[in-house]
N, C-alpha and C. Protein backbone atom coordinates (compact mmCIF):
# COMPACT_ATOMS: atom_id res chain seq x y z
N UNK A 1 53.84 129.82 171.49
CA UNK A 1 54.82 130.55 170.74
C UNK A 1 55.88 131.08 171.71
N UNK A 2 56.76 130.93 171.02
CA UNK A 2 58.28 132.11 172.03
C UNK A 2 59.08 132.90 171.28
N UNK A 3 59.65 133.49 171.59
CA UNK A 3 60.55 134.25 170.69
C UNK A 3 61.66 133.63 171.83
N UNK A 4 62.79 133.95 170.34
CA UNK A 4 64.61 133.42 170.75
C UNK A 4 65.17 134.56 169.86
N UNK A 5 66.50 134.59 170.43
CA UNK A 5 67.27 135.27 170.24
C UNK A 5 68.68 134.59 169.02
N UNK A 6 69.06 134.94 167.89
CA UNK A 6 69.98 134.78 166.86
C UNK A 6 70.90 135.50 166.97
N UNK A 7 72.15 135.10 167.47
CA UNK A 7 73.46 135.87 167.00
C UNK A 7 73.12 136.69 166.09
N UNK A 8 72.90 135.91 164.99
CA UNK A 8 73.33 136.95 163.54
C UNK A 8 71.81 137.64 163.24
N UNK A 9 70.84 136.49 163.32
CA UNK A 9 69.50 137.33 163.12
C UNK A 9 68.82 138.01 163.56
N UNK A 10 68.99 137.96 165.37
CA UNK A 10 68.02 139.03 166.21
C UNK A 10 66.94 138.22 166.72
N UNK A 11 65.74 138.80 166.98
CA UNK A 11 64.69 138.09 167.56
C UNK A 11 64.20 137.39 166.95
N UNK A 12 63.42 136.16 166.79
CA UNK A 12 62.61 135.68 166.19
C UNK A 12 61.77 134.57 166.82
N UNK A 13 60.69 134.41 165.94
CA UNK A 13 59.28 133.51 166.93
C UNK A 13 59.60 132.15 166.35
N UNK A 14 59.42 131.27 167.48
CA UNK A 14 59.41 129.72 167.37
C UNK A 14 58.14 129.35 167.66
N UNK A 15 57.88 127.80 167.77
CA UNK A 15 56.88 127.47 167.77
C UNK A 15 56.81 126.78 169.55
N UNK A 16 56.31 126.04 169.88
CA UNK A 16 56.57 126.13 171.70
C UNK A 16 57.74 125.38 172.27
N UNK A 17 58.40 124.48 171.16
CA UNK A 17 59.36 123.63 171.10
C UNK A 17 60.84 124.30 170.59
N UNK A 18 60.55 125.50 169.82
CA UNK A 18 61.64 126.05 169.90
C UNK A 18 62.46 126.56 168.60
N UNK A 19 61.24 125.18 167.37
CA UNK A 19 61.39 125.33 166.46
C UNK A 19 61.08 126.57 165.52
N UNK A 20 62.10 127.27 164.82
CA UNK A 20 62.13 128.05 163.87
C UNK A 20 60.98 128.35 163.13
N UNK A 21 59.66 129.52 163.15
CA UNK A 21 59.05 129.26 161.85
C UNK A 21 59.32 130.83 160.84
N UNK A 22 58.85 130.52 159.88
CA UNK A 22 59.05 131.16 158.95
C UNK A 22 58.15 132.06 158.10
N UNK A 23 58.34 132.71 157.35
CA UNK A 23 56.85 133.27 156.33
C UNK A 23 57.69 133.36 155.06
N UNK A 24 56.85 133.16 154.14
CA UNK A 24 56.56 133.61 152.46
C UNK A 24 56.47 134.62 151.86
N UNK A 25 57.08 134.94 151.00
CA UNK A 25 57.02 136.40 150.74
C UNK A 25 55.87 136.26 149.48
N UNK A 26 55.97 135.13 149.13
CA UNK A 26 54.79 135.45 147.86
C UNK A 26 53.44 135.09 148.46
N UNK A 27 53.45 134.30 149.69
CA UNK A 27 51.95 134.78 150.51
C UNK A 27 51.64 135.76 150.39
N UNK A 28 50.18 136.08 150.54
CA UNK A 28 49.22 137.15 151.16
C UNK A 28 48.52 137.01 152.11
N UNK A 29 48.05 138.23 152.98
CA UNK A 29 47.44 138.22 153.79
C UNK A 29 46.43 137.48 154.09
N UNK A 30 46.31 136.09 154.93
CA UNK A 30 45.34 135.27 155.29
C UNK A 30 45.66 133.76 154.29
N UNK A 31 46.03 134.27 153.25
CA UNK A 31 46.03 133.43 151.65
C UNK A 31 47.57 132.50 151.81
N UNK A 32 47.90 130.66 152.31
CA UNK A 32 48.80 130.26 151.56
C UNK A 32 49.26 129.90 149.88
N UNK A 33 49.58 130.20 149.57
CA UNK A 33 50.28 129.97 147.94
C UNK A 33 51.34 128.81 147.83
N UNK A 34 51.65 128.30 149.19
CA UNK A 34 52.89 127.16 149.18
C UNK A 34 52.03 125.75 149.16
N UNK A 35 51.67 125.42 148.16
CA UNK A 35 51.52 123.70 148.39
C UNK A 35 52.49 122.67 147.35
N UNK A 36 51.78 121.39 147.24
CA UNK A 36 52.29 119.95 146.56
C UNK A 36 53.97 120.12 147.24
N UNK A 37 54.86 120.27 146.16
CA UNK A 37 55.97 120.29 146.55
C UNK A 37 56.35 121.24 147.58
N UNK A 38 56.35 122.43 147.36
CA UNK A 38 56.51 123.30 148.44
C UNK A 38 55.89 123.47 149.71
N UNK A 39 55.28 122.40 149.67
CA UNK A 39 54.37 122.15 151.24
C UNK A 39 55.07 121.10 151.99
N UNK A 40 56.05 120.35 151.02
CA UNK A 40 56.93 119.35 152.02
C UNK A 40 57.86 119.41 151.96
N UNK A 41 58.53 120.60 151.50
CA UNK A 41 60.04 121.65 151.69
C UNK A 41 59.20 122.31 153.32
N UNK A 42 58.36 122.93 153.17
CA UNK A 42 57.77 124.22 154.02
C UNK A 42 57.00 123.60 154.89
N UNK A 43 56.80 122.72 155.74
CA UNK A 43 55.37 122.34 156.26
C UNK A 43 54.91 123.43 156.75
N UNK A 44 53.52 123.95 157.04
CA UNK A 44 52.57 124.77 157.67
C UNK A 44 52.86 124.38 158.94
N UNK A 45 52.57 125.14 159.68
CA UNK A 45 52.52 125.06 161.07
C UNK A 45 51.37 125.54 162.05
N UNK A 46 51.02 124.33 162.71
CA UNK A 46 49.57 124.41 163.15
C UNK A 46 49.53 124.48 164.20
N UNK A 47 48.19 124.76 165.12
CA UNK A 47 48.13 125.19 166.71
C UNK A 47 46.64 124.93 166.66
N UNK A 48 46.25 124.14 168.17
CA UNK A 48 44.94 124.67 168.24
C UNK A 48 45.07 125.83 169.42
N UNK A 49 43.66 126.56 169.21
CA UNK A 49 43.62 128.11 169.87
C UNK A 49 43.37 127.37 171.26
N UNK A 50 43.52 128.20 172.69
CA UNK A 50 43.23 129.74 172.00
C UNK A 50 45.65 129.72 171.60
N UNK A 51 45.67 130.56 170.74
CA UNK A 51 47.28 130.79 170.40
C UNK A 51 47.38 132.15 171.06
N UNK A 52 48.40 132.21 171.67
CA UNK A 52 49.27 133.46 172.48
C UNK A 52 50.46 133.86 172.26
N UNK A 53 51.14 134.97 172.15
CA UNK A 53 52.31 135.56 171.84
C UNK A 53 52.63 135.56 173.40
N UNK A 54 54.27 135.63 173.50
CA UNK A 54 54.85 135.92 174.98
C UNK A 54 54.43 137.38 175.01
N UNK A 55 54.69 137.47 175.80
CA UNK A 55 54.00 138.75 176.71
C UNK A 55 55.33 140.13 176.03
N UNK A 56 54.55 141.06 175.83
CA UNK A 56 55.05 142.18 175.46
C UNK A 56 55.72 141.97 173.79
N UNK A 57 54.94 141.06 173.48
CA UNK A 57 55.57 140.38 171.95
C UNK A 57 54.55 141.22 170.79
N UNK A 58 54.66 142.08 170.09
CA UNK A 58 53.41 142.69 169.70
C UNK A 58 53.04 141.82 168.28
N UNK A 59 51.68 142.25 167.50
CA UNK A 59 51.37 141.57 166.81
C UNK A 59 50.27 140.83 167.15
N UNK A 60 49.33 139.68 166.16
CA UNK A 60 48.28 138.90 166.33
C UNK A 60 48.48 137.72 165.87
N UNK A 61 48.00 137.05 166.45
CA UNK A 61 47.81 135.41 166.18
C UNK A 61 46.47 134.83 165.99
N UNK A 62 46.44 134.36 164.37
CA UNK A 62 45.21 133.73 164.02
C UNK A 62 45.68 132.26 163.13
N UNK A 63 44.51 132.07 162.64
CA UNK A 63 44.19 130.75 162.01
C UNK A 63 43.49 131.43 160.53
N UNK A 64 44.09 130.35 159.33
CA UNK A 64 43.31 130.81 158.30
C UNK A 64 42.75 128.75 157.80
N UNK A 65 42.19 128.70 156.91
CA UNK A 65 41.90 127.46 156.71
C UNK A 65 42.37 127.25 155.38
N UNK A 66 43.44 126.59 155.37
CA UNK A 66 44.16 126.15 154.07
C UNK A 66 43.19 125.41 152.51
N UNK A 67 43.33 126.39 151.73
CA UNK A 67 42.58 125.91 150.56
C UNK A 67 42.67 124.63 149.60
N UNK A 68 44.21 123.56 150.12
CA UNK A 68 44.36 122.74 149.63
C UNK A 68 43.79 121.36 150.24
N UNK A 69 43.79 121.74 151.41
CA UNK A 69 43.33 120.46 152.70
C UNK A 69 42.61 121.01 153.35
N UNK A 70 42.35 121.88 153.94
CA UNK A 70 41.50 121.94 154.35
C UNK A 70 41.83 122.39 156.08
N UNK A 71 43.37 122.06 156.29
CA UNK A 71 43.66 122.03 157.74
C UNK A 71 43.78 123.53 158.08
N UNK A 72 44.11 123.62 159.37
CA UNK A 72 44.22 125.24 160.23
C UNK A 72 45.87 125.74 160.04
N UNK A 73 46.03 126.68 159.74
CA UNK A 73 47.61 126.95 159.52
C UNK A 73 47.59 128.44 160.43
N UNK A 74 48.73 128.31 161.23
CA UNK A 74 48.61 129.55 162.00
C UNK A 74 49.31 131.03 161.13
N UNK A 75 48.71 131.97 161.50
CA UNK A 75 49.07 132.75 160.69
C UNK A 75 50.04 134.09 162.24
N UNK A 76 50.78 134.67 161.95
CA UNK A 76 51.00 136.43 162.01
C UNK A 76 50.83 137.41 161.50
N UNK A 77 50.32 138.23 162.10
CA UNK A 77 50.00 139.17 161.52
C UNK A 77 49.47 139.39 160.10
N UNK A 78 48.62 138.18 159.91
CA UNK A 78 47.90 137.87 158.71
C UNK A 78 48.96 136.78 157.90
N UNK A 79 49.99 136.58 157.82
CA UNK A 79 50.96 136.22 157.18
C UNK A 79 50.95 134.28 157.75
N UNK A 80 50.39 133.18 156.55
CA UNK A 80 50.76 132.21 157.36
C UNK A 80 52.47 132.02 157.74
N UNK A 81 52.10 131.01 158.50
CA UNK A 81 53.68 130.51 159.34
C UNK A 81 53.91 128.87 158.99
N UNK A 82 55.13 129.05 158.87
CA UNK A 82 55.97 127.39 158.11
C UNK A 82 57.34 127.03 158.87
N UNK A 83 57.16 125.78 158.82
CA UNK A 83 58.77 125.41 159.33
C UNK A 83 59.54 124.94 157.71
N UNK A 84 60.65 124.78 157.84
CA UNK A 84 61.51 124.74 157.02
C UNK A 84 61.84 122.87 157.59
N UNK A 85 61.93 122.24 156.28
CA UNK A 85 61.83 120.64 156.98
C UNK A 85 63.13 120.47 157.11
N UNK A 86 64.45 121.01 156.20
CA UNK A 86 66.38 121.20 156.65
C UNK A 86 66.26 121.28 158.24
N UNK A 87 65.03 122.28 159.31
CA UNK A 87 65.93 122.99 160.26
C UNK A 87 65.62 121.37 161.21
N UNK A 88 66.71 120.73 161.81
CA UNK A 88 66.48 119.42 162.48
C UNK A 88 66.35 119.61 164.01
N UNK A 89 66.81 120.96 164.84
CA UNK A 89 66.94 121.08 166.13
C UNK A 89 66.14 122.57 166.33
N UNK A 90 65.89 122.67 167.42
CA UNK A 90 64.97 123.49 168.28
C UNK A 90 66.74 124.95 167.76
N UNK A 91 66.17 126.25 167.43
CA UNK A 91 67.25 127.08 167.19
C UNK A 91 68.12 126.90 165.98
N UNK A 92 68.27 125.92 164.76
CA UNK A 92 67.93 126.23 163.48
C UNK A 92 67.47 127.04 162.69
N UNK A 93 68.58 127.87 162.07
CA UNK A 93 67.43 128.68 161.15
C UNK A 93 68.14 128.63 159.76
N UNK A 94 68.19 127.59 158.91
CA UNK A 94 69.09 127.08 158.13
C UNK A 94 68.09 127.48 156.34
N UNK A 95 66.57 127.99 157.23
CA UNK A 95 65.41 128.73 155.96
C UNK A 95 65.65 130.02 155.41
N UNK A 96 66.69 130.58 156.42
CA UNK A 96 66.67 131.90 156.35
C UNK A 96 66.88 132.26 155.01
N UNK A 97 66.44 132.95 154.08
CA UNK A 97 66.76 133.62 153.11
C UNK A 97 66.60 132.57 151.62
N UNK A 98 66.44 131.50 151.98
CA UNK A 98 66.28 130.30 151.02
C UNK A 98 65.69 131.11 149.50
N UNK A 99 65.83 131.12 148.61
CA UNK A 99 65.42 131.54 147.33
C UNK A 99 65.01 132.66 146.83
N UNK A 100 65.32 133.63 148.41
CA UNK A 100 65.47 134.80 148.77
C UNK A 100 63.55 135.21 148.45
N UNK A 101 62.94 134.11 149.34
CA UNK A 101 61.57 134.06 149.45
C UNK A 101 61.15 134.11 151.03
N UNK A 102 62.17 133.28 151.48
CA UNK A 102 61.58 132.48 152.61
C UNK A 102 62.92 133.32 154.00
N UNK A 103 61.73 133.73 155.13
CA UNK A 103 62.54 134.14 156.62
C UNK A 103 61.92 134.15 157.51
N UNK A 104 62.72 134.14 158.92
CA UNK A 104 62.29 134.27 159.95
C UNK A 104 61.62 135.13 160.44
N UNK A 105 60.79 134.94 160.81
CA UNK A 105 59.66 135.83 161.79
C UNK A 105 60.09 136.58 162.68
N UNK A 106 60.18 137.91 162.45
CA UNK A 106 60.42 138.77 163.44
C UNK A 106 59.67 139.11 164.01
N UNK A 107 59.29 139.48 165.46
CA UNK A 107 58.25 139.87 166.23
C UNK A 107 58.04 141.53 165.36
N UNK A 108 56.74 141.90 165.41
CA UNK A 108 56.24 142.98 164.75
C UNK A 108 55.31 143.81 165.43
N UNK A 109 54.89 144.51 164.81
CA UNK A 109 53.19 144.60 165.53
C UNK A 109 53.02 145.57 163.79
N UNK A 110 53.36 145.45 162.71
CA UNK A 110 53.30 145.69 161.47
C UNK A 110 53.45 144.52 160.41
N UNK A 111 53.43 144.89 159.30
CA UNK A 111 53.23 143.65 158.17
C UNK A 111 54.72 142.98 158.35
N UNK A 112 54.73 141.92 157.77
CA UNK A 112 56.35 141.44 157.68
C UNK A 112 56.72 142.17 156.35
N UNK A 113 58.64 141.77 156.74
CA UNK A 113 58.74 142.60 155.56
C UNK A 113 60.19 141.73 155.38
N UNK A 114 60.89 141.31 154.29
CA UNK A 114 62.04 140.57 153.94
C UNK A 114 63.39 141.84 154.79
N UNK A 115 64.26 141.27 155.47
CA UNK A 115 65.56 142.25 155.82
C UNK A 115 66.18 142.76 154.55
N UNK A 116 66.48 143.89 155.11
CA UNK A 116 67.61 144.61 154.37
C UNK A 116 68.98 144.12 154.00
């Protein structure tokens, strides 16, 4: 994981490549709710452990086991994590605000929460 920096958005966590991920607002804690179609708008985004935040990045990094397949989807702070399949380059964040569901991951060490 890394965090990057957005002109307009501020901090936010990528995946080690650089890519943008995202969270759900109609997720719950541990629980994805995005599949069939919305799983290939959103792909999940996976890691094997052990997973690490950059240093002084607060917050936790886990794994929940997706109820549709079965695969590992990494989560924050309980919250799984998704890429957006629009963003095409490493620093993309073209998800932001999409259906006014879907945003970037701000580093935390609290629940996510949609911007103001």
């Amino acid at each position: 994981m890394l965090v990057a920096s957005d002109p307009k958005l501020g901090q936010l966590l990528t995946d080690p490549k650089g890519m943008t991920l995202y969270w759900y607002t109609k997720d719950t804690p541990n629980t994805s709710t995005c599949t069939g179609a919305c799983l290939k708008a959103w792909p999940a985004f996976s890691a094997n452990p052990p997973l690490m935040l950059p240093g002084g990045v607060p917050g936790t990094l886990d794994t929940i086991t997706r109820s549709d397949d079965g695969s590992k989807q990494v989560t924050y702070n309980g919250f799984p994590l998704y890429y957006w399949a629009k963003d095409q380059k490493p620093g993309d964040t073209a998800g932001q605000g999409v259906g006014s569901v879907w945003y970037v991951v701000a580093p935390t060490s609290g629940p996510l929460t949609p911007p103001k």
